[in-house]
Protein backbone atom coordinates (compact mmCIF):
# COMPACT_ATOMS: atom_id res chain seq x y z
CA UNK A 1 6.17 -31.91 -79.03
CA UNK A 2 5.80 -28.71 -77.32
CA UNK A 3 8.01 -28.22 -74.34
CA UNK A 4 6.41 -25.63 -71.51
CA UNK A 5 8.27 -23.47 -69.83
CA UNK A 6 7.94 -24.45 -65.99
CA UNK A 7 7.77 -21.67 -63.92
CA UNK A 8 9.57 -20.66 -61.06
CA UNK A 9 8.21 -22.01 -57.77
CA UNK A 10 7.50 -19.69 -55.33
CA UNK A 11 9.28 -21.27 -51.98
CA UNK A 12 7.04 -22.62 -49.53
CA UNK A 13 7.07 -21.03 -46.10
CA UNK A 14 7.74 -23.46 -42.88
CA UNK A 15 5.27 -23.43 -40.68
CA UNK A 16 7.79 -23.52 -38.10
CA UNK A 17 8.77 -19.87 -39.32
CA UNK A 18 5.02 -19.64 -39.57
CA UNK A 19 4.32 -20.50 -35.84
CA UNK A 20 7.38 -18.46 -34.82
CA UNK A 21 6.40 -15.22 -35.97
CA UNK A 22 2.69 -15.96 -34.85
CA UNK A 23 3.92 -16.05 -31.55
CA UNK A 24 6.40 -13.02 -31.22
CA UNK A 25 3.13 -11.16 -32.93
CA UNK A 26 0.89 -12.17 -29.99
CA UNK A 27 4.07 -11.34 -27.49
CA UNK A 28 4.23 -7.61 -29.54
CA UNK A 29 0.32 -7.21 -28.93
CA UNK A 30 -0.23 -8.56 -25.31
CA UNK A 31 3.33 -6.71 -24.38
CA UNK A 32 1.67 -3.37 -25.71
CA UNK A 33 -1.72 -4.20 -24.13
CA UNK A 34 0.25 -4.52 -21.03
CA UNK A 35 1.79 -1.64 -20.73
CA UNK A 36 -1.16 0.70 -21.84
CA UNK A 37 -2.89 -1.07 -18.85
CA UNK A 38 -0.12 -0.18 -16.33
CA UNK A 39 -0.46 3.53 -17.77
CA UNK A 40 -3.93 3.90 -17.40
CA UNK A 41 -4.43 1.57 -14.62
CA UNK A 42 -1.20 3.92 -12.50
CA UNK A 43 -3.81 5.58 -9.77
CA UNK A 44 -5.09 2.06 -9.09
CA UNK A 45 -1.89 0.14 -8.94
CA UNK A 46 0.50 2.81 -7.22
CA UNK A 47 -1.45 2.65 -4.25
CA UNK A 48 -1.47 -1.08 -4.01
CA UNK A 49 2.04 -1.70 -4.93
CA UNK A 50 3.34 0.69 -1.63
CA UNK A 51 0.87 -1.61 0.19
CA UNK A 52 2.85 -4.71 -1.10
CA UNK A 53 6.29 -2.93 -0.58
CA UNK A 54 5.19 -1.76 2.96
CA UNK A 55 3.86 -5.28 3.72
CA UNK A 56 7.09 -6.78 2.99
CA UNK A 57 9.01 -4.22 4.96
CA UNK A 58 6.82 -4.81 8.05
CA UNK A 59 7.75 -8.67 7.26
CA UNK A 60 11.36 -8.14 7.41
CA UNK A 61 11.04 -5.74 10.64
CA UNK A 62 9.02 -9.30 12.15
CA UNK A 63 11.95 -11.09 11.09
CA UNK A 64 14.35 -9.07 12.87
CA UNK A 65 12.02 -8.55 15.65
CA UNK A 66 11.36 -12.38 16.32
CA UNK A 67 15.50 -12.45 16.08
CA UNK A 68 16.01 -10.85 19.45
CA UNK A 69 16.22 -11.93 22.67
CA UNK A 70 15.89 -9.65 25.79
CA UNK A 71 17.11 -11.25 29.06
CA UNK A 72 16.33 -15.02 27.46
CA UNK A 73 12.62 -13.95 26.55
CA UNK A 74 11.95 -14.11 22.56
CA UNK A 75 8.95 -11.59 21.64
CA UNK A 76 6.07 -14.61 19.99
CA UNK A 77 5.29 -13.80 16.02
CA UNK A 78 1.94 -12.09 16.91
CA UNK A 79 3.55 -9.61 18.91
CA UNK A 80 6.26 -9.04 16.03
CA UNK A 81 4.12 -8.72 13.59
CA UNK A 82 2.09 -6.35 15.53
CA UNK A 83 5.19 -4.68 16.61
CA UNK A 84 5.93 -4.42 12.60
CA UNK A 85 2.84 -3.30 11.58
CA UNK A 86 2.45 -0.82 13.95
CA UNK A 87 5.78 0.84 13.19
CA UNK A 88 5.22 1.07 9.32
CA UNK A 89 1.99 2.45 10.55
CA UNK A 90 3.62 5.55 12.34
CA UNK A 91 6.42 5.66 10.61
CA UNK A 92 4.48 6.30 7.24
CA UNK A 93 1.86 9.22 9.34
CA UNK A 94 4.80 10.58 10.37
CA UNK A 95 6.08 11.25 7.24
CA UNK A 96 2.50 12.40 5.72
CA UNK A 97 2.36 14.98 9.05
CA UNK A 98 5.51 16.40 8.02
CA UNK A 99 4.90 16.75 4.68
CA UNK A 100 1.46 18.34 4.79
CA UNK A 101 2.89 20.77 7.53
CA UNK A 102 5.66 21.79 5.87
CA UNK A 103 3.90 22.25 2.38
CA UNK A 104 1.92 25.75 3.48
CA UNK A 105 5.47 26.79 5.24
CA UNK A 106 7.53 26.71 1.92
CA UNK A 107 4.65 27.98 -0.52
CA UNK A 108 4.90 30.94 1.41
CA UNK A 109 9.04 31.13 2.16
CA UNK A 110 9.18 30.28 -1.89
CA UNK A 111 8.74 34.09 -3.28
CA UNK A 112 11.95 35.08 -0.88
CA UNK A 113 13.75 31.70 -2.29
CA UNK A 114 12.98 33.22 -5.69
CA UNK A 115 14.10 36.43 -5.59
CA UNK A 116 17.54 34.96 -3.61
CA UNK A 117 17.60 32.46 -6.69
CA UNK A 118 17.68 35.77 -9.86
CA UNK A 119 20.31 37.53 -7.09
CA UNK A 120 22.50 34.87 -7.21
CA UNK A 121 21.46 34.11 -11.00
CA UNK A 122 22.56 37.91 -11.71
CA UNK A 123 25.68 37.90 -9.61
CA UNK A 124 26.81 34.41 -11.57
CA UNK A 125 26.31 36.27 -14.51
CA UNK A 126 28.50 39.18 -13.82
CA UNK A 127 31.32 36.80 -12.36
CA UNK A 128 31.54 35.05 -15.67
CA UNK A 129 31.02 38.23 -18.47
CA UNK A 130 29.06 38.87 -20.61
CA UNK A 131 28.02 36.31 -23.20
CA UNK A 132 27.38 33.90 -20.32
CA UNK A 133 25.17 36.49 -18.74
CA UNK A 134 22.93 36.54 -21.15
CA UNK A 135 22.35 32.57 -21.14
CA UNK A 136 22.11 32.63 -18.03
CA UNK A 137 19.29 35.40 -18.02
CA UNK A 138 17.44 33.26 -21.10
CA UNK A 139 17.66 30.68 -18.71
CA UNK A 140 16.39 31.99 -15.53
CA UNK A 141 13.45 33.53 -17.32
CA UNK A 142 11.61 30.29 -17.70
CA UNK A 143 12.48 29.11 -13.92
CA UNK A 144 10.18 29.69 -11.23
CA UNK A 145 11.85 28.67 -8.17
CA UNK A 146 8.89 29.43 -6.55
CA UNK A 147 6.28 27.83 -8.39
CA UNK A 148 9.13 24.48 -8.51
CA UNK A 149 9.16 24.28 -4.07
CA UNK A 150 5.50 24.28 -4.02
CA UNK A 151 5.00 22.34 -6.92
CA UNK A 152 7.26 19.51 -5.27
CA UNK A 153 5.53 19.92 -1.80
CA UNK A 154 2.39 19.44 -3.23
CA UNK A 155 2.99 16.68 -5.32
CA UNK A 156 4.36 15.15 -2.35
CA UNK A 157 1.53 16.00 -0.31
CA UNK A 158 -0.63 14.54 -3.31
CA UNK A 159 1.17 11.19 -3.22
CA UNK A 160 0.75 10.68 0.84
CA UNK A 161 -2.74 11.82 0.27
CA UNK A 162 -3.55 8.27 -0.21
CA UNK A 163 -2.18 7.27 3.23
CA UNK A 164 -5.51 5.82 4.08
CA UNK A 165 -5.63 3.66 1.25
CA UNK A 166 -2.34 2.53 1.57
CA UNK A 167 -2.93 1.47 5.16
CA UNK A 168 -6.10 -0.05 4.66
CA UNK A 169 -4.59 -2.36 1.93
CA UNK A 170 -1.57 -3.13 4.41
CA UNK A 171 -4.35 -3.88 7.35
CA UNK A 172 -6.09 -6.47 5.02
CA UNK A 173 -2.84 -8.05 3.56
CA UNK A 174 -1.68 -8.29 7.37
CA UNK A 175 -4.93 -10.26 8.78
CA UNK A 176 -4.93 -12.51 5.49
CA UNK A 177 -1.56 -13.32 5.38
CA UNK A 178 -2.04 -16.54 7.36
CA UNK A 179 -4.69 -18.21 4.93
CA UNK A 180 -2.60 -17.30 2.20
CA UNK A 181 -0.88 -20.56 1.87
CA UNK A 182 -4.61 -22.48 2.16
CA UNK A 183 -5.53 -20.08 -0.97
CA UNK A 184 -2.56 -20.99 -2.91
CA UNK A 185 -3.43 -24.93 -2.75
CA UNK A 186 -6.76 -24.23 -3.83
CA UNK A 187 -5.56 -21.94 -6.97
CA UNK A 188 -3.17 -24.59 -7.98
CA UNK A 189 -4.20 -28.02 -9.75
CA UNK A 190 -1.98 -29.94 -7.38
CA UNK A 191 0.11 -29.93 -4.12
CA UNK A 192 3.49 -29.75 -6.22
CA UNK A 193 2.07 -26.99 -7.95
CA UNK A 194 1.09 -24.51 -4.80
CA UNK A 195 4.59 -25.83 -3.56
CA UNK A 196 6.83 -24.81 -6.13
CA UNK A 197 4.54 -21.44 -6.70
CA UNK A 198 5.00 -20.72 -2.92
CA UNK A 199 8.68 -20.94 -2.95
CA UNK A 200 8.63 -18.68 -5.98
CA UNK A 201 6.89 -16.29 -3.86
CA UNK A 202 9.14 -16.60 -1.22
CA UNK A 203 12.06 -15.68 -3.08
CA UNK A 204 10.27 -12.76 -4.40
CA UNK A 205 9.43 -11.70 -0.71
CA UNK A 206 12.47 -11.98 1.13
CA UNK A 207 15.16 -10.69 -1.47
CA UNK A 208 12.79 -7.87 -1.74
CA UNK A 209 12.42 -7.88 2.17
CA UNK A 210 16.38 -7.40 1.91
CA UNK A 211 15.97 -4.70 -0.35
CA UNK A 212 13.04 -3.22 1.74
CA UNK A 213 15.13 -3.16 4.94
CA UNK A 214 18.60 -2.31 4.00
CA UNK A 215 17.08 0.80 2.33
CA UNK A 216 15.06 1.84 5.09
CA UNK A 217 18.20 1.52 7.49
CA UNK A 218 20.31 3.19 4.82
CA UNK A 219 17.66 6.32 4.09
CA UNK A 220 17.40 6.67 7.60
CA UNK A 221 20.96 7.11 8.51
CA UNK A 222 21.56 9.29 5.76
CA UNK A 223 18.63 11.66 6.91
CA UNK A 224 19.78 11.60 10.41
CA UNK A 225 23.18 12.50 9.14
CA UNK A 226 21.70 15.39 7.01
CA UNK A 227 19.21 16.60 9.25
CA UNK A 228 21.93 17.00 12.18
CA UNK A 229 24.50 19.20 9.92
CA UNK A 230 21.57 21.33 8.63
CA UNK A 231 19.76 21.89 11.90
CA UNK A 232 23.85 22.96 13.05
CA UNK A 233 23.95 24.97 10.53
CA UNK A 234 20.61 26.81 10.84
CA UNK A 235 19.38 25.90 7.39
CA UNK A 236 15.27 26.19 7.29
CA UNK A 237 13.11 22.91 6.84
CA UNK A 238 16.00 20.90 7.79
CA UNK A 239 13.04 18.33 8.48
CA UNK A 240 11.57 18.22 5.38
CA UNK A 241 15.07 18.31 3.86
CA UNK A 242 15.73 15.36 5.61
CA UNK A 243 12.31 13.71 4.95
CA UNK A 244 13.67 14.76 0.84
CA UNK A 245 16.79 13.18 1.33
CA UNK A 246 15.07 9.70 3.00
CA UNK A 247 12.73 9.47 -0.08
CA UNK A 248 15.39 10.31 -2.20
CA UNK A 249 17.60 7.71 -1.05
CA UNK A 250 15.26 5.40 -2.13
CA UNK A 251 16.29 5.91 -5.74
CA UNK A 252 19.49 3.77 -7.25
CA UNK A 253 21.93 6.02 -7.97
CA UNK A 254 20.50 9.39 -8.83
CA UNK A 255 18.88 9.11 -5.46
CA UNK A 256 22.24 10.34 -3.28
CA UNK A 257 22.69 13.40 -6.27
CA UNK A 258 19.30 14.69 -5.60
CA UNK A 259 19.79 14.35 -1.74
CA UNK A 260 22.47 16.07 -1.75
CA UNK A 261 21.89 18.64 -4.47
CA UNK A 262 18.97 19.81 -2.24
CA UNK A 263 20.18 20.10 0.89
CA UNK A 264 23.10 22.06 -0.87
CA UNK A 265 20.91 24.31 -3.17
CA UNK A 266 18.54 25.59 0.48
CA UNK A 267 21.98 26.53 1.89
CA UNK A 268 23.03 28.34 -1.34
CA UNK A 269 19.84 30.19 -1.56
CA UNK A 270 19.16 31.28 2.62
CA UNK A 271 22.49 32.72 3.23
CA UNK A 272 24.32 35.53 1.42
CA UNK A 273 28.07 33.84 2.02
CA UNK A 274 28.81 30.74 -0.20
CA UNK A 275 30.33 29.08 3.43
CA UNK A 276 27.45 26.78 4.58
CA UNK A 277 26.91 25.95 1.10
CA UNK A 278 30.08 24.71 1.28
CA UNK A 279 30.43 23.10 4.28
CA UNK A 280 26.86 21.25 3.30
CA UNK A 281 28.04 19.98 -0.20
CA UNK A 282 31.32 18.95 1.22
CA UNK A 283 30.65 17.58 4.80
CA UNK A 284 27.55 16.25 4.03
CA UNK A 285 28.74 14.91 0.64
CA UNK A 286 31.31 13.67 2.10
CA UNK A 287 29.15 11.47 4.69
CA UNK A 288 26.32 10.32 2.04
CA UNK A 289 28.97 9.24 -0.08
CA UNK A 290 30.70 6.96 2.48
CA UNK A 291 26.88 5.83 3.21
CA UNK A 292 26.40 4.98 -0.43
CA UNK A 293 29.99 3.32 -1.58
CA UNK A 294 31.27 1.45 1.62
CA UNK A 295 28.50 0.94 4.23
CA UNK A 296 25.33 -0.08 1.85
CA UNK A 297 27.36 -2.45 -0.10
CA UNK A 298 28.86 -3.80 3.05
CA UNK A 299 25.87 -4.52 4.52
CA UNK A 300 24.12 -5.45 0.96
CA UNK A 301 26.90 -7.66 -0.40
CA UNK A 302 25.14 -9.55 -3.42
CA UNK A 303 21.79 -9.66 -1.83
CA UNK A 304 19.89 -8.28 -5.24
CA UNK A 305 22.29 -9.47 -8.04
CA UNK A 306 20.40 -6.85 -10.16
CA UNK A 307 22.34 -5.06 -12.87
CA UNK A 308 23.66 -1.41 -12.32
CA UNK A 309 22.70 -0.52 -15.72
CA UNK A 310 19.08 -2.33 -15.77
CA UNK A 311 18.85 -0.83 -12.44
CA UNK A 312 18.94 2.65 -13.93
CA UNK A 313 17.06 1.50 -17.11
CA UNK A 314 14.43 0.29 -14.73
CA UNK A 315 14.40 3.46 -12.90
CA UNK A 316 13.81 5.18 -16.13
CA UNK A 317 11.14 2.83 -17.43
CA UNK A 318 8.78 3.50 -14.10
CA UNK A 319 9.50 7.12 -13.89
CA UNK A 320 7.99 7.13 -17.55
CA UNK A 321 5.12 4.81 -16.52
CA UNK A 322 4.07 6.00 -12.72
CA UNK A 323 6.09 9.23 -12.61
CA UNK A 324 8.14 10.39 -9.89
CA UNK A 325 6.55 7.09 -7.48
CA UNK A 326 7.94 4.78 -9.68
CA UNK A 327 11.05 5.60 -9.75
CA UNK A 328 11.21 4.50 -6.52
CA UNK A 329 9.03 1.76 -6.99
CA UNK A 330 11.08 0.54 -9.73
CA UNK A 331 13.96 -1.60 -8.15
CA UNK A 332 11.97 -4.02 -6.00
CA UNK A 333 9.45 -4.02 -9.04
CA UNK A 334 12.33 -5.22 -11.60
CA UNK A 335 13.69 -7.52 -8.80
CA UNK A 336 10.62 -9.57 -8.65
CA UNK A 337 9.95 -9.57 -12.41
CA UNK A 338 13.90 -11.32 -12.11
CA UNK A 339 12.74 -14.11 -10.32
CA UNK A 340 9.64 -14.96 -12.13
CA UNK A 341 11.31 -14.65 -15.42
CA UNK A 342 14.28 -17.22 -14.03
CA UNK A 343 11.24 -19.52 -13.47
CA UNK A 344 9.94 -19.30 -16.77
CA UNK A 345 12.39 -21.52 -19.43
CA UNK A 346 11.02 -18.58 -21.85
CA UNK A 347 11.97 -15.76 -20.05
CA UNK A 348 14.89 -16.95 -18.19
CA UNK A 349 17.27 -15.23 -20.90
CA UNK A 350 15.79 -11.76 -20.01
CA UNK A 351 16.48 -12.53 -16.22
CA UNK A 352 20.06 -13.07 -17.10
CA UNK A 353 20.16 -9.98 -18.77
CA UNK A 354 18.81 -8.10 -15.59
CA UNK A 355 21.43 -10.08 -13.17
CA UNK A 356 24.41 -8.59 -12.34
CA UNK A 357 26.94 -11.49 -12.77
CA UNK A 358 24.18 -14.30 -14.71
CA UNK A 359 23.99 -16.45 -11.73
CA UNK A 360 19.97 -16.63 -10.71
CA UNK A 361 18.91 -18.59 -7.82
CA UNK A 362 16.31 -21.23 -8.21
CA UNK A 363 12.71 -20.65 -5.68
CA UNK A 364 14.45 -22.44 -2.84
CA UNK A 365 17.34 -19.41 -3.17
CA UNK A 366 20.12 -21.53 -4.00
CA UNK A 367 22.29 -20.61 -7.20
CA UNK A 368 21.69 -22.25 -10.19
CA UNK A 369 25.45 -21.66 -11.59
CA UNK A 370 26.24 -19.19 -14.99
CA UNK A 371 24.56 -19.61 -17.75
CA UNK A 372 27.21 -20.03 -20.37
């Protein structure tokens, strides 16, 4: 009787493991097919996603609005949200005006700026002998100063070119915003449905509408407070300094160093004595920094709950994807895509991860507890 040799069975894969890896493929391929979209799709989206952050602001500015009461009159919600409108109206002109004004001003100031940026380039180098001098020659040769000042204006000039747009979108989303609940109901399959996705919406809108407002109060008083101590000192464009530093602001983190790195570098380069460079970096410094580390999170407390770190990640991640505009686009941006994710039993791990402390609140804003 022969005896065969059986051969070794090859294990049989689960088709749990199966189904598993079919899905994180599909997640790979729709995640990549996403972002390509929100590359190529930037000078569609940027536009419209100022619209949405503007909207919201001029939301929160009703809010406060409606909050008031002068001599036991309260102003009726179509007069605040006129009121609102209207001020995010101006308030963004106002900063195109400046900007396209200013632009021709500095593109012509900038070869003077340049040749007081290789003086003091030179005189660094002469301070600090001779080895340094020559890096800091290799160095200067591929900086244009002037070429960088009207390469910023106009990029900023660029970006509020699409004022109009960006208005237009805010006039519709302002005259539809009343049917918007009616449009909900008829999207979803059922009443509970349009319910729960309206309160996930109005998380999304008024932690954002914290964000929205806290920044605009804290950009503003940090361009006030830089445009007064520049204009005392003489510096030029202390208005579109300050209009710099108010943008700037806008940024987590990096946002105060570039405020402040600007307003400092102008005084370095108009005036032959170091002094109101000084008295810039170190007064207003000084202020920004009591702006940024005891008043903001005074008056912020633990309104976002987002993460330092995947606040700066996020920064990072937008800058890549929508350049310099999403960068500031990107903290309201990851805030929202917290909120949804904590929604979605799939996602709710990656919301943790952007949380600060791994307490998310449910749509109707009350804290779920840690997640262990």
């Amino acid at each position: 009787m022969e005896h065969q040799m059986a051969e070794p069975s090859t294990p049989s894969r689960s088709p749990l493991a199966d189904s598993a890896a079919a899905r994180w493929f599909y997640f790979a391929v729709t995640f990549a097919i996403l972002l390509g979209l929100i590359r190529l799709g930037r000078e569609f989206l940027v536009p419209l996603v100022v619209a949405i952050l503007l909207f919201t602001l001029a939301l929160a500015i009703t809010e406060r609005i409606m909050s008031l009461t002068i001599v036991g009159w309260k102003p009726p919600k179509w007069l605040a949200r006129l009121l609102a409108v209207a001020s995010v109206f101006l308030g963004f002109l106002a900063l195109g005006t400046v900007a396209s004004n200013q632009a021709g001003a500095i593109a012509q100031a900038a070869p003077h700026y340049a040749e007081r940026f290789r003086a003091l380039a030179d005189r660094a180098a002469d301070l600090l002998g001779v080895e340094f001098a020559s890096a800091v020659q290799r160095a200067v040769a591929g900086v244009d100063i002037g070429a960088l000042l009207s390469s910023v204006m106009t990029s900023v000039s660029g970006a509020l070119g699409a004022v109009v747009l960006v208005l237009l979108y805010v006039s519709f989303m302002a005259a539809e915003h009343a049917a918007f609940r009616d449009k909900l109901r008829r999207v979803c399959a059922d009443e509970a449905g349009a319910d729960h996705l309206a309160r996930v919406l109005r998380s999304i809108s008024t932690r954002v509408q914290n964000y929205m407002w806290i920044s605009t109060l804290i950009s503003a008083i940090s361009a006030v407070a830089a445009f007064a101590i520049l204009r005392s000192l003489g510096v030029d464009f202390a208005m579109t300094l300050a209009l710099i530093v108010f943008v700037a602001r806008f940024i987590p983190s990096i946002g105060s160093i570039i405020a402040v790195s600007a307003a400092s570098l102008m005084a370095l380069l108009q005036f032959d004595t170091i002094a109101p460079f000084l008295i810039v970096l170190v007064v207003y410094g000084g202020v920004d920094a009591i702006i940024g580390f005891v008043i903001q999170p005074t008056i912020q407390g633990k309104a976002l709950n987002l993460s330092p770190l995947m606040g700066m990640v996020s920064v990072a991640f937008w800058g890549f994807m929508w350049g310099t505009v999403g960068a500031f686009l990107a903290v309201p941006m990851t805030v929202a895509t917290m909120i949804v994710c904590a929604e979605v039993p799939q996602l709710r791990p990656l919301a943790i991860l952007l949380s600060s402390d791994g307490e998310l609140p449910n749509a109707s804003g009350s804290e779920r507890g840690r997640t262990p």
